[in-house]
C-alpha atoms as a PDB file:
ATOM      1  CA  UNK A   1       0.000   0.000   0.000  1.00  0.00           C
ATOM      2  CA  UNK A   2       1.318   3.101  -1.011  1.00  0.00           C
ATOM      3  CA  UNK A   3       0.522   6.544   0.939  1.00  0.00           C
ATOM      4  CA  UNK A   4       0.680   9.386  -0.981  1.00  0.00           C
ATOM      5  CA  UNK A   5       0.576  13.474  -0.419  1.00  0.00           C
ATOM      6  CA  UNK A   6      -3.100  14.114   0.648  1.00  0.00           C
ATOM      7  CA  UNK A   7      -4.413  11.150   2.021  1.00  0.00           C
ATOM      8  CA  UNK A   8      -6.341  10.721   4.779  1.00  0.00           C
ATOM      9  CA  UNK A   9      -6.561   7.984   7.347  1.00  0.00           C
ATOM     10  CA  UNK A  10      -8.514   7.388  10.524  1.00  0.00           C
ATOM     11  CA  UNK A  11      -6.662   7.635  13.669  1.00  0.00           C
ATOM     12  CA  UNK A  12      -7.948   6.661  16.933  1.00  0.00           C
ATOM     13  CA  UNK A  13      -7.002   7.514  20.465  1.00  0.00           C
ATOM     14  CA  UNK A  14      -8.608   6.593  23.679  1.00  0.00           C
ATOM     15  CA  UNK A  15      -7.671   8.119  26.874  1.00  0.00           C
ATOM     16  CA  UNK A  16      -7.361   4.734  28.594  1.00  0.00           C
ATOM     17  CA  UNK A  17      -4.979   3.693  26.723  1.00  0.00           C
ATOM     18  CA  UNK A  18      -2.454   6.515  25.500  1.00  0.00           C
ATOM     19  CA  UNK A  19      -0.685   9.050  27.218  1.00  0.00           C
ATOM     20  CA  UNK A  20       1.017  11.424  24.862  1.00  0.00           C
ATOM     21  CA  UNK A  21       1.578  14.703  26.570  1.00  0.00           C
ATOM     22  CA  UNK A  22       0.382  17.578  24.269  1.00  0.00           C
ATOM     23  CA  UNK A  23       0.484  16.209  21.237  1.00  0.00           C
ATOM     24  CA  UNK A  24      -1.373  18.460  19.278  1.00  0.00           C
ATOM     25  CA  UNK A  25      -1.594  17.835  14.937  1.00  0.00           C
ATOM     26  CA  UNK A  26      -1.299  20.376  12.662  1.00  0.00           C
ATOM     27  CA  UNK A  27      -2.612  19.916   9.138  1.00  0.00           C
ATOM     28  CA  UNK A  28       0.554  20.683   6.807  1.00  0.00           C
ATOM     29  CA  UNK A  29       3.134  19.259   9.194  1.00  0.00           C
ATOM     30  CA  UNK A  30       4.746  15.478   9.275  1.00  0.00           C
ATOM     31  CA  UNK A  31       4.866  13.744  12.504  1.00  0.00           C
ATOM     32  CA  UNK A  32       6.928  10.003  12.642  1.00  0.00           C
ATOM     33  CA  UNK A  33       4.330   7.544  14.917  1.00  0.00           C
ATOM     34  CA  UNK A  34       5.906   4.501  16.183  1.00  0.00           C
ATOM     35  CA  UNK A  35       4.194   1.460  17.737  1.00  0.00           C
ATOM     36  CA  UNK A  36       0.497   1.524  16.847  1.00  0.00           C
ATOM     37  CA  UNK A  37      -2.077  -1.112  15.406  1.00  0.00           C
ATOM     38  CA  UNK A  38      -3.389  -0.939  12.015  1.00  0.00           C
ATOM     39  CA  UNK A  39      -6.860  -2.624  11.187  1.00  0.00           C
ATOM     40  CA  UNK A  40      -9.113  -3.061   7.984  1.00  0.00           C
ATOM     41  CA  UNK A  41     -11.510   0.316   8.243  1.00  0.00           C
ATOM     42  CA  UNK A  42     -14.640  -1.867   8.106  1.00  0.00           C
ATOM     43  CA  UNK A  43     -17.023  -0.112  10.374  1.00  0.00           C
ATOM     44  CA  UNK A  44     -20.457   1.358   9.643  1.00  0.00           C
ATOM     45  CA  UNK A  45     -19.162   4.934  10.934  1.00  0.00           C
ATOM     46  CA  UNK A  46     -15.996   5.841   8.480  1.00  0.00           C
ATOM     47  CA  UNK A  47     -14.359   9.029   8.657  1.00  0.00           C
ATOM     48  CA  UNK A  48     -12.529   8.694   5.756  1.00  0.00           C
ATOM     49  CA  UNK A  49     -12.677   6.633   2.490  1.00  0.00           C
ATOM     50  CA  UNK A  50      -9.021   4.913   3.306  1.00  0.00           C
ATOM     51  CA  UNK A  51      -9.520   1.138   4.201  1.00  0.00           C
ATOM     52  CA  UNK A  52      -7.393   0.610   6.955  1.00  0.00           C
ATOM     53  CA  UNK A  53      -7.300   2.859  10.552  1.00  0.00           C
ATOM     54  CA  UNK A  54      -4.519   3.100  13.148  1.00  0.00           C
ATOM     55  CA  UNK A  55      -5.034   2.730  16.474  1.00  0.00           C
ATOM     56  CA  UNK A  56      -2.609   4.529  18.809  1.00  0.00           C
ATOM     57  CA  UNK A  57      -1.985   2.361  21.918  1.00  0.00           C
ATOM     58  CA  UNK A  58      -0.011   2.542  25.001  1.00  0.00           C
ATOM     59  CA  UNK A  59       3.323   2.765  23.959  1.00  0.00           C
ATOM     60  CA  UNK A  60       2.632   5.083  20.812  1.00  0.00           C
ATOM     61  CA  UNK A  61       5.233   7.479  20.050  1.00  0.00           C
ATOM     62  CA  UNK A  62       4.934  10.554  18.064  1.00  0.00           C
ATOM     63  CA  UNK A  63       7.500  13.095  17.067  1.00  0.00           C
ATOM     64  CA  UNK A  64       7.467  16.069  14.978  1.00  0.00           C
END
């Protein structure tokens, strides 16, 4: 699967489960996320046309 400039996928976060402090995205910028799930985007709720999501978990890292 090849990502390109523009597309969107579905992230999700839960507050149980990840603790990044301040972590704020900002549309424009790159951001490298380590360790984090990726599923088929099968739901009846999608937020964007991509078919897979990530899933940030516990030890999810992000860096600008």
């Amino acid at each position: 699967m090849l990502i390109v400039q523009g597309d969107k996928i579905l992230a999700q976060m839960r507050n149980v489960d990840v603790q990044l402090d301040n972590v704020i995205f900002d549309v424009g910028h790159t951001y490298v996320i380590k360790n984090f799930e990726v599923e088929k985007n099968s739901g009846h709720y999608k937020a964007t046309r991509h078919g897979f999501k990530i899933n940030f978990v516990k030890t999810t890292k992000v860096t600008p």
